[in-house]
PDB file of N, CA and C in Angstrom:
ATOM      1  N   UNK A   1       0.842  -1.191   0.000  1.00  0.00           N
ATOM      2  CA  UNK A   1       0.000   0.000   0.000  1.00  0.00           C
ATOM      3  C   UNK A   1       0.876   1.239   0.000  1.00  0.00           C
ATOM      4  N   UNK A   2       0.642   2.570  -0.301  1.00  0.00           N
ATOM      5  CA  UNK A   2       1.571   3.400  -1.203  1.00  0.00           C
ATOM      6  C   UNK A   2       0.475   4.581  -0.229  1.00  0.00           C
ATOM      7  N   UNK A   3       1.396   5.136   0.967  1.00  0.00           N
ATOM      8  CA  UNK A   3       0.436   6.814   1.167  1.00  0.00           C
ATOM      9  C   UNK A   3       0.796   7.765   0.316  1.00  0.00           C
ATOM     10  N   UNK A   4      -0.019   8.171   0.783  1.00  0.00           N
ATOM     11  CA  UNK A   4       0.206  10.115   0.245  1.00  0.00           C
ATOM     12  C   UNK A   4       1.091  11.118   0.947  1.00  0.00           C
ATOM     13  N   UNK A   5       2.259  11.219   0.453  1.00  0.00           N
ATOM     14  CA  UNK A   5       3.119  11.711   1.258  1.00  0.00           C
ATOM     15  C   UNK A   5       3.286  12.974   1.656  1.00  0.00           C
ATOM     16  N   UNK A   6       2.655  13.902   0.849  1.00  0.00           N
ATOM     17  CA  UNK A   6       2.179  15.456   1.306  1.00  0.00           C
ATOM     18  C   UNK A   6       0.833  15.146   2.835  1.00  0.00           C
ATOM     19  N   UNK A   7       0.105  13.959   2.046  1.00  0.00           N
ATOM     20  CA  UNK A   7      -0.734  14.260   3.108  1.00  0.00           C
ATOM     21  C   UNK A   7      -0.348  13.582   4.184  1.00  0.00           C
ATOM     22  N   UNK A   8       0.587  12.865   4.232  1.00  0.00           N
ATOM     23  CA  UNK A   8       1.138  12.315   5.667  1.00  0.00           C
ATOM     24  C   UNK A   8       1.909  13.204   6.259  1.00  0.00           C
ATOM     25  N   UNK A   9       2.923  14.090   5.452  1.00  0.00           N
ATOM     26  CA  UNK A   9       3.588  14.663   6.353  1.00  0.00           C
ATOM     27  C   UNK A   9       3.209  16.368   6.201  1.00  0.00           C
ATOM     28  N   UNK A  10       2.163  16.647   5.713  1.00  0.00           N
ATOM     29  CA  UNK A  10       1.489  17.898   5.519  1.00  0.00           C
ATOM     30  C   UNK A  10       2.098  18.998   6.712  1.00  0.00           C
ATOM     31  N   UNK A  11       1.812  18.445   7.670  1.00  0.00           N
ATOM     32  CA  UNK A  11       2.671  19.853   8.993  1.00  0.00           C
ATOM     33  C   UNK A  11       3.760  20.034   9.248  1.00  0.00           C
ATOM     34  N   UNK A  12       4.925  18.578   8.454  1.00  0.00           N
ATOM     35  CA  UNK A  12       6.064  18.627   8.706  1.00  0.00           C
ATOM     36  C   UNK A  12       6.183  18.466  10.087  1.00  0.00           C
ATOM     37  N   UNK A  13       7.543  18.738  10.363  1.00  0.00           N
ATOM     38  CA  UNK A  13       7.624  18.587  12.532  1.00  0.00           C
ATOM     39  C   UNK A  13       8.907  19.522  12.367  1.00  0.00           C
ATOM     40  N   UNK A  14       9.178  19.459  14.207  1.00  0.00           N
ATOM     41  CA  UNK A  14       9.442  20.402  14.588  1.00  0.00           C
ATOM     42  C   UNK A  14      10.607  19.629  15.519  1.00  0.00           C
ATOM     43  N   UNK A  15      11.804  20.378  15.451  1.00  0.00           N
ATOM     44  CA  UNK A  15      13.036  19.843  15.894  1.00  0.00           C
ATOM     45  C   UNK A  15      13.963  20.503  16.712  1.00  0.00           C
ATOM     46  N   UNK A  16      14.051  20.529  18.154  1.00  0.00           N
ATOM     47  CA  UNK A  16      14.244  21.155  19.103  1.00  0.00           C
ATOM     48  C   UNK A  16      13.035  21.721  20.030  1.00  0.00           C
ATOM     49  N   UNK A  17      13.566  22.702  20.549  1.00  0.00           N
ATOM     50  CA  UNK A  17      12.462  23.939  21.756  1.00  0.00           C
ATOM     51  C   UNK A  17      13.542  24.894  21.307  1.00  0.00           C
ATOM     52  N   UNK A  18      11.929  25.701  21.918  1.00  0.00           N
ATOM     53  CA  UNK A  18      12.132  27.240  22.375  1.00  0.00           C
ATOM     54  C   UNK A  18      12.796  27.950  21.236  1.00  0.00           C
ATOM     55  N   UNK A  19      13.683  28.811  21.073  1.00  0.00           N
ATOM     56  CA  UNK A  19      14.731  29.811  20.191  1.00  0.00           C
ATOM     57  C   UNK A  19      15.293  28.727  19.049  1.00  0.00           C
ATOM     58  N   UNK A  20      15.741  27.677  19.726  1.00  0.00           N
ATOM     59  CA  UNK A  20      16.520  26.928  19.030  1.00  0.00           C
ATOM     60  C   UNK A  20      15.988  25.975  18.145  1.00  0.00           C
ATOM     61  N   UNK A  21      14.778  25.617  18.051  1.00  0.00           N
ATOM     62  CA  UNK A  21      13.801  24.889  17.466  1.00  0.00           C
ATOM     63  C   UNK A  21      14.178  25.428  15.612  1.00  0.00           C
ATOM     64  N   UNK A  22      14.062  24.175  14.906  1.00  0.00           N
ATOM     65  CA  UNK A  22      14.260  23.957  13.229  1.00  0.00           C
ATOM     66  C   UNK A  22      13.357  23.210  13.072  1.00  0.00           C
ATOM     67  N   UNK A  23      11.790  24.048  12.001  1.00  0.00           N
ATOM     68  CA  UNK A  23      10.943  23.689  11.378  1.00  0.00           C
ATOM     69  C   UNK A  23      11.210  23.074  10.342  1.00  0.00           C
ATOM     70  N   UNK A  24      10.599  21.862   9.877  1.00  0.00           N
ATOM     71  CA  UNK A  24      10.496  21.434   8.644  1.00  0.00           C
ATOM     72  C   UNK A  24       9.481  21.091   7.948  1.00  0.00           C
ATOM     73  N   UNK A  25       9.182  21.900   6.840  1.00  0.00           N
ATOM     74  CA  UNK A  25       7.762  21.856   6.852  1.00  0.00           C
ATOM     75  C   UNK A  25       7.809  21.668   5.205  1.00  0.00           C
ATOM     76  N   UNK A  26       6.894  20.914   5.021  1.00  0.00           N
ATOM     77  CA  UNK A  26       6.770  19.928   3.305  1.00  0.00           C
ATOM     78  C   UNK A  26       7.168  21.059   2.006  1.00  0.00           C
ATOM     79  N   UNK A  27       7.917  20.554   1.408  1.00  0.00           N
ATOM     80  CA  UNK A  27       8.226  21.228   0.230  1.00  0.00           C
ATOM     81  C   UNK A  27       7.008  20.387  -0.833  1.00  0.00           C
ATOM     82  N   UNK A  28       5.963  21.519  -0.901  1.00  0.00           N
ATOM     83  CA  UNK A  28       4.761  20.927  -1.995  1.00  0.00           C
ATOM     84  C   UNK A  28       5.536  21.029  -3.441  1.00  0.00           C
ATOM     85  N   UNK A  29       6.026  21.424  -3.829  1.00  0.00           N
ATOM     86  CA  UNK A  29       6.492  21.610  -5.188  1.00  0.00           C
ATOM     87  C   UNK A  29       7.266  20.428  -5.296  1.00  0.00           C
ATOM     88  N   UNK A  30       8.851  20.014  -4.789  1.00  0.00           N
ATOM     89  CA  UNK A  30       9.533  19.152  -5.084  1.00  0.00           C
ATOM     90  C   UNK A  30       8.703  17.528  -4.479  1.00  0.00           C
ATOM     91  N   UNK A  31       7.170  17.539  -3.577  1.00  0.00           N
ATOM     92  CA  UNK A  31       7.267  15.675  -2.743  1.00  0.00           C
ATOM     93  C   UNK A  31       6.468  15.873  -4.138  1.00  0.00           C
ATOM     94  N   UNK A  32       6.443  14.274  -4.488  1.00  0.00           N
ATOM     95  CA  UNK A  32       5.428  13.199  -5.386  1.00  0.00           C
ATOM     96  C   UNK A  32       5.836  12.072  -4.697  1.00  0.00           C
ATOM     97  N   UNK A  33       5.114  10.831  -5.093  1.00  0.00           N
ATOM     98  CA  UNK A  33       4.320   9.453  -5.074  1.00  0.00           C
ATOM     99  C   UNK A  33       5.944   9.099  -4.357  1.00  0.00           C
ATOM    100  N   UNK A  34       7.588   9.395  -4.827  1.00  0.00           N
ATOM    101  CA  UNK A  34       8.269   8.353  -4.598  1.00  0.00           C
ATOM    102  C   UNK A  34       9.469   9.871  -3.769  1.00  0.00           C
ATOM    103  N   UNK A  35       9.071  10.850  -4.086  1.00  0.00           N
ATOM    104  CA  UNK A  35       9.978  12.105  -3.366  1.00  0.00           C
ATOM    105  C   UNK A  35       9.303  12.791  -2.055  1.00  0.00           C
ATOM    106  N   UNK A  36      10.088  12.927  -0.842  1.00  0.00           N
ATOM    107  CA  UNK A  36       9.870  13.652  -0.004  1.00  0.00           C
ATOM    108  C   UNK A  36      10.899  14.359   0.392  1.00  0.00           C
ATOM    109  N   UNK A  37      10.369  15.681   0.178  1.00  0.00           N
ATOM    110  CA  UNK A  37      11.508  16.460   0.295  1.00  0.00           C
ATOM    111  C   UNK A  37      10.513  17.999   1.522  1.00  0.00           C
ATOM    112  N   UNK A  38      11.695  18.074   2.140  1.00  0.00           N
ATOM    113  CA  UNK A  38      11.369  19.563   3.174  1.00  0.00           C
ATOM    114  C   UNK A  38      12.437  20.458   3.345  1.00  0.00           C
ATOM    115  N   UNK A  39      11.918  21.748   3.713  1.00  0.00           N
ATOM    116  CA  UNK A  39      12.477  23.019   3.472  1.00  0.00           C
ATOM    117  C   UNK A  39      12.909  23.350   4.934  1.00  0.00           C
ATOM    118  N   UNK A  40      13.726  23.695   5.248  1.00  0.00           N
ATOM    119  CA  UNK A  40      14.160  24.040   6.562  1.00  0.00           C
ATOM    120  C   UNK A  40      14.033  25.870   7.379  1.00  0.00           C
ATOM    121  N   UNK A  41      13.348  25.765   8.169  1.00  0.00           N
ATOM    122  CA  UNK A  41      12.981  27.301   8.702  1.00  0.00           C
ATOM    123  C   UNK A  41      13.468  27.495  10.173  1.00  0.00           C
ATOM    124  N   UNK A  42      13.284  28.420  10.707  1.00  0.00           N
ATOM    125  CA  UNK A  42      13.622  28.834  12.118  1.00  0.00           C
ATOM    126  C   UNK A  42      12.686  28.652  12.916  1.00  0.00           C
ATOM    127  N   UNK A  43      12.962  29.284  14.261  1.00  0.00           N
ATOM    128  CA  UNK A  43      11.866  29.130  14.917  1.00  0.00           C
ATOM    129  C   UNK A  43      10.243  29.972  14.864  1.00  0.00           C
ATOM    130  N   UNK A  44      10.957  30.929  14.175  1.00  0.00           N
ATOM    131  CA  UNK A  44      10.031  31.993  13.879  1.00  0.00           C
ATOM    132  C   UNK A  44       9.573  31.796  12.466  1.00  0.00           C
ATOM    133  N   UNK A  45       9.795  30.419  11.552  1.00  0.00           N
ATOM    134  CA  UNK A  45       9.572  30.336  10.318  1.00  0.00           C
ATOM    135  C   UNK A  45       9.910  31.126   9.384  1.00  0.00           C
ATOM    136  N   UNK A  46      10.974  31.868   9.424  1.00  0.00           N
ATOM    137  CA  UNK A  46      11.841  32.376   8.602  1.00  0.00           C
ATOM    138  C   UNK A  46      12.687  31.423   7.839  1.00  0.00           C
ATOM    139  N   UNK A  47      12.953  31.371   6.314  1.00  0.00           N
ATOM    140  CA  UNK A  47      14.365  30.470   5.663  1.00  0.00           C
ATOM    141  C   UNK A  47      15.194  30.697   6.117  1.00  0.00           C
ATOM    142  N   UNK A  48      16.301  29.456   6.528  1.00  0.00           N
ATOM    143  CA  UNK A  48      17.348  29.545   7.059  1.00  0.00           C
ATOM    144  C   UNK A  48      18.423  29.170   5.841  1.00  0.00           C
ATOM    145  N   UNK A  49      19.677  29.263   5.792  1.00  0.00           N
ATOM    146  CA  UNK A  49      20.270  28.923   4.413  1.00  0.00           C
ATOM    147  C   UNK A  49      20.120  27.593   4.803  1.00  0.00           C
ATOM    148  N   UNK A  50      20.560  26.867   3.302  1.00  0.00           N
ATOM    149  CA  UNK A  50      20.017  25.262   2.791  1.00  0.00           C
ATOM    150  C   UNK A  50      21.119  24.748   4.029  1.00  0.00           C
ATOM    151  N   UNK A  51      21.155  23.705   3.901  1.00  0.00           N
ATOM    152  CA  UNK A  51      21.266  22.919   5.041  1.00  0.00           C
ATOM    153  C   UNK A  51      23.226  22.543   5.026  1.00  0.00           C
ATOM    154  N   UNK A  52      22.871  22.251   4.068  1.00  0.00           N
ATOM    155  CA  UNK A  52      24.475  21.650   3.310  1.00  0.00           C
ATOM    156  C   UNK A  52      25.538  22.965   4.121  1.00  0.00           C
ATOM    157  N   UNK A  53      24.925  23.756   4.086  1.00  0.00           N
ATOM    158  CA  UNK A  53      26.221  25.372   4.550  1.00  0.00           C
ATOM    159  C   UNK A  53      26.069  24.907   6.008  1.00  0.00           C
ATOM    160  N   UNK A  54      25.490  24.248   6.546  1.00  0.00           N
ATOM    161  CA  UNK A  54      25.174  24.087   8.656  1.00  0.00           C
ATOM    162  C   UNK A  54      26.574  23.214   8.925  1.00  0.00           C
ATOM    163  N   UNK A  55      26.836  23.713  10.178  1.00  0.00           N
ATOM    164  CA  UNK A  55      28.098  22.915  10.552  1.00  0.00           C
ATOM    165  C   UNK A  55      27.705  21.453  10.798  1.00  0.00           C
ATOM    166  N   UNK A  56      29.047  20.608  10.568  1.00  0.00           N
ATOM    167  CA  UNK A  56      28.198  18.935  10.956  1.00  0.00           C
ATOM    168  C   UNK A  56      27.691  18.600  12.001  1.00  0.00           C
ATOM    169  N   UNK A  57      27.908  19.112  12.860  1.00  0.00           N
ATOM    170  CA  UNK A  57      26.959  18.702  14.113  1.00  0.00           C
ATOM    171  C   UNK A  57      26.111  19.255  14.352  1.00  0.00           C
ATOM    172  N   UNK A  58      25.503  20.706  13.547  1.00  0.00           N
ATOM    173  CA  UNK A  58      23.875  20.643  13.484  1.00  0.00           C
ATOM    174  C   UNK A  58      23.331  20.102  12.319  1.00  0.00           C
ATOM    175  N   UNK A  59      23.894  19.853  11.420  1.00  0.00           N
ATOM    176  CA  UNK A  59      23.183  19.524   9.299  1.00  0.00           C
ATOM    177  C   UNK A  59      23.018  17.543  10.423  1.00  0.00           C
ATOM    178  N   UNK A  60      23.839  17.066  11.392  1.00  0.00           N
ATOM    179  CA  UNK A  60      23.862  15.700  11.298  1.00  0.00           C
ATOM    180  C   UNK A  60      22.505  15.684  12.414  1.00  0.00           C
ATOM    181  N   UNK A  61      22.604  16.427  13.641  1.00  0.00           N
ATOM    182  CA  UNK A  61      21.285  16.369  14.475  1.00  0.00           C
ATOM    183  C   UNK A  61      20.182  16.617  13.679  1.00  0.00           C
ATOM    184  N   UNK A  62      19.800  17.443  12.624  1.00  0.00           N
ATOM    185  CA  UNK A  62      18.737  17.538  11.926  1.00  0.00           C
ATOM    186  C   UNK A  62      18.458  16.155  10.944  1.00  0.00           C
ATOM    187  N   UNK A  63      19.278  16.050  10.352  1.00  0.00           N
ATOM    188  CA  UNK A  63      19.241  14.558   9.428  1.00  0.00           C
ATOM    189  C   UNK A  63      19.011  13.278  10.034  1.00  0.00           C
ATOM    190  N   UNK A  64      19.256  13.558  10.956  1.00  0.00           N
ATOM    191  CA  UNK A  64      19.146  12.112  12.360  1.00  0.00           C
ATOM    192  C   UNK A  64      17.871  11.708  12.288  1.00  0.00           C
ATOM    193  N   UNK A  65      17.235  13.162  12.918  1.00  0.00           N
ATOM    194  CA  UNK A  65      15.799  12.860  13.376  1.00  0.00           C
ATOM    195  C   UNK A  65      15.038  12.839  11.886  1.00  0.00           C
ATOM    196  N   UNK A  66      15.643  13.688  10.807  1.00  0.00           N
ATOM    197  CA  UNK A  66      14.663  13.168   9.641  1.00  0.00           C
ATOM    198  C   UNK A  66      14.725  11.505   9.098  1.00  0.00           C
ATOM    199  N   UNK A  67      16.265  10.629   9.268  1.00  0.00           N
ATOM    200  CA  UNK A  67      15.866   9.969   8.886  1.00  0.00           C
ATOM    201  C   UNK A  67      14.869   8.919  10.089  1.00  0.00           C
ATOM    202  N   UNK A  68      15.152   8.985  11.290  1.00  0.00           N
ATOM    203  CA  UNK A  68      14.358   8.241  12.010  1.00  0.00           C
ATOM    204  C   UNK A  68      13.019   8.302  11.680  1.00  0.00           C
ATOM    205  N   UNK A  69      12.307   9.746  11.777  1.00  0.00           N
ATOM    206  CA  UNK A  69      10.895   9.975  11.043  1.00  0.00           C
ATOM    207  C   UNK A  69      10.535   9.668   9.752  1.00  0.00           C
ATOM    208  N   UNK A  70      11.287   8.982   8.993  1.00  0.00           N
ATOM    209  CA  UNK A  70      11.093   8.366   7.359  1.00  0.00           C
ATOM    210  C   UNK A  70      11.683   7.245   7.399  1.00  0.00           C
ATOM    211  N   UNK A  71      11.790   6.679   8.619  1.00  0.00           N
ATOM    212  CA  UNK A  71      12.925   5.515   8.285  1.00  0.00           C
ATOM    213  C   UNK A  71      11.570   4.178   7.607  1.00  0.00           C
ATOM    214  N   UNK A  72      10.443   4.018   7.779  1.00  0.00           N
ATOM    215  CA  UNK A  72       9.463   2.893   7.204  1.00  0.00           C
ATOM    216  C   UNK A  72       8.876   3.753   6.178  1.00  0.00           C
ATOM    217  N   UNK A  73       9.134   4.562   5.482  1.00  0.00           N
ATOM    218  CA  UNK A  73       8.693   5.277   4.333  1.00  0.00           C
ATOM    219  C   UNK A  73      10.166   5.093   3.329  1.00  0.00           C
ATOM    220  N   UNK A  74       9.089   3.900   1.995  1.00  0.00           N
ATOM    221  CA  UNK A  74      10.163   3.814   1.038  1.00  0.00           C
ATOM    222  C   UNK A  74       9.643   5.191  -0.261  1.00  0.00           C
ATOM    223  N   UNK A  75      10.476   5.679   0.356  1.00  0.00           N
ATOM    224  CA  UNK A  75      10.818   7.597  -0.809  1.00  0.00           C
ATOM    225  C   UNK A  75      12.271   8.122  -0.462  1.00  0.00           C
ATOM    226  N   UNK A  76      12.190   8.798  -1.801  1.00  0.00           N
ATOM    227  CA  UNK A  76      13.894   9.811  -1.777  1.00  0.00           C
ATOM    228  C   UNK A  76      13.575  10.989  -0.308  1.00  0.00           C
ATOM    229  N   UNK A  77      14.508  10.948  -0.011  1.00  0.00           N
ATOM    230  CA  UNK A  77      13.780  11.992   1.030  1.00  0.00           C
ATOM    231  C   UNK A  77      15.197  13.319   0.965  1.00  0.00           C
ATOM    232  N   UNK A  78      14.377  14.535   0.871  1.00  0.00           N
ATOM    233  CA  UNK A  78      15.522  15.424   0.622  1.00  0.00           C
ATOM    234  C   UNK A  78      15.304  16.484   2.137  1.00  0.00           C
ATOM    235  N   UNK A  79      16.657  17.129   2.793  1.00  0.00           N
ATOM    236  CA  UNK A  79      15.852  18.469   3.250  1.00  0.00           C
ATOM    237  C   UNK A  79      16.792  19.578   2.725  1.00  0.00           C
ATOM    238  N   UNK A  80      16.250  19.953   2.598  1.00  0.00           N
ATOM    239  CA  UNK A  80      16.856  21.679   1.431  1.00  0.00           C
ATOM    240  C   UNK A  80      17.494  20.705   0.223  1.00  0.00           C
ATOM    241  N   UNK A  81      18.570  20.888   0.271  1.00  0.00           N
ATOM    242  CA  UNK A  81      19.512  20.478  -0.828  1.00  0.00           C
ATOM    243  C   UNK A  81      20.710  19.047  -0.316  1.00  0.00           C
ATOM    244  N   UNK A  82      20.213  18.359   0.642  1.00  0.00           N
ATOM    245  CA  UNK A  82      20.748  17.030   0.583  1.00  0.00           C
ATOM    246  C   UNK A  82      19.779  16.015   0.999  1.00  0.00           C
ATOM    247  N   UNK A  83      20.292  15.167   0.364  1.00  0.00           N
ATOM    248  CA  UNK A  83      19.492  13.621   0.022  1.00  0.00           C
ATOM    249  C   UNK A  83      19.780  12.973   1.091  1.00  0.00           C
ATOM    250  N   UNK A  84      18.750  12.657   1.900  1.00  0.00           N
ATOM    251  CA  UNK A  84      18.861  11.311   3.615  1.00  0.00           C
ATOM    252  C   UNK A  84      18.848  10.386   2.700  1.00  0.00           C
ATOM    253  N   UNK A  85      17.785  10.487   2.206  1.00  0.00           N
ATOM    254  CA  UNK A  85      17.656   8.288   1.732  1.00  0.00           C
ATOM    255  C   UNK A  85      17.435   8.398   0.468  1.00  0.00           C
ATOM    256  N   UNK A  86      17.406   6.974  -0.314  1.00  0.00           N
ATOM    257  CA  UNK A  86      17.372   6.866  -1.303  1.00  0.00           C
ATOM    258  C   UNK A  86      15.814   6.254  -1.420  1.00  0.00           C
ATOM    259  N   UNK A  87      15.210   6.079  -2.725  1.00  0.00           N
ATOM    260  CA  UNK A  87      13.972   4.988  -3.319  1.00  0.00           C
ATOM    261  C   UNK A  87      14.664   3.730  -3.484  1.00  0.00           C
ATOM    262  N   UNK A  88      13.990   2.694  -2.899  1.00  0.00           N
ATOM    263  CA  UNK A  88      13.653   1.689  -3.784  1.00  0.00           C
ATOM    264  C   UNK A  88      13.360   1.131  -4.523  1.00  0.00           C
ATOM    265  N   UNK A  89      13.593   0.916  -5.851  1.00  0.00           N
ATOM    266  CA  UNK A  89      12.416  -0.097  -6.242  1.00  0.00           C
ATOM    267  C   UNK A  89      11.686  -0.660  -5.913  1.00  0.00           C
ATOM    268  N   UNK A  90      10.287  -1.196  -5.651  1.00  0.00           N
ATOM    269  CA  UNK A  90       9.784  -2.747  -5.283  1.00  0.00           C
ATOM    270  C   UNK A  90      10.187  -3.102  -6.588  1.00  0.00           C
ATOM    271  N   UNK A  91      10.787  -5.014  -6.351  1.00  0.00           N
ATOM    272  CA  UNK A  91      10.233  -5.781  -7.260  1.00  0.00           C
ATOM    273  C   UNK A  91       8.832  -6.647  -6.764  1.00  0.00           C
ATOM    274  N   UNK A  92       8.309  -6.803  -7.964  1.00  0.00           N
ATOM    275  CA  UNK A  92       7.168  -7.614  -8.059  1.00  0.00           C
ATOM    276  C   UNK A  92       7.818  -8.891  -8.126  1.00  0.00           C
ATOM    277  N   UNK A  93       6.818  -9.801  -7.583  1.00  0.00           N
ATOM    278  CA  UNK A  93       7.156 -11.268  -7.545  1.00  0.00           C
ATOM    279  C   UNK A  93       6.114 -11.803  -8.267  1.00  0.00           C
ATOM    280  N   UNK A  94       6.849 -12.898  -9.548  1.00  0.00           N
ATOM    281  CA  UNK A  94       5.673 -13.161 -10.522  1.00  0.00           C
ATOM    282  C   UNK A  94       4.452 -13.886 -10.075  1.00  0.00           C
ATOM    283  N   UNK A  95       4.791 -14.644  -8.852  1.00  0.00           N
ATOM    284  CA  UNK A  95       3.570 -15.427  -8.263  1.00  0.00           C
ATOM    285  C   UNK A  95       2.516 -14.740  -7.782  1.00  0.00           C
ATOM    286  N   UNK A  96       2.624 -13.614  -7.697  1.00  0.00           N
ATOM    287  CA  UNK A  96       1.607 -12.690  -7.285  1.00  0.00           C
ATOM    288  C   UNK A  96       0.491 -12.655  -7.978  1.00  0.00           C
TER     289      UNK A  96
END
């Protein structure tokens, strides 16, 4: 069975508290059927630069928790401008 991945992750989530908190909230333009991709904001929902420019120990705490939250969702999953996971294929099995 295959969700809807805008509509599953439609509010995106929210990563940290208080000041320090990084929104991620659905990039409608780039998700379809096999892409999920999100845009990264502040706490105040302002753009923050793409992710790739964050030092590694915040670009890796953010990527952590995205891939844990997509880890049983087979899709590309992007946030700003780097790729967590890859697609799968399914294969079909001919006995089916």
């Amino acid at each position: 069975m295959r969700i809807n991945l805008a509509e599953y992750f439609k509010g995106g989530f929210s990563i940290g508290r208080g000041f320090g908190t990084d929104e991620l909230l659905l990039d409608k333009k780039r998700t379809k059927w096999n892409v999920l991709a999100f845009l990264c904001y502040d706490a105040n929902l302002m753009p923050v630069p793409d992710i790739s420019t964050w030092s590694e120990t915040g670009r890796k705490r953010v990527l952590d928790v995205v891939r844990e939250r997509t880890n049983a969702i087979n899709a590309e999953v992007w946030v700003d401008d780097v790729k967590v996971k890859d697609y799968i294929p399914e294969v079909r099995d001919e006995t089916d």
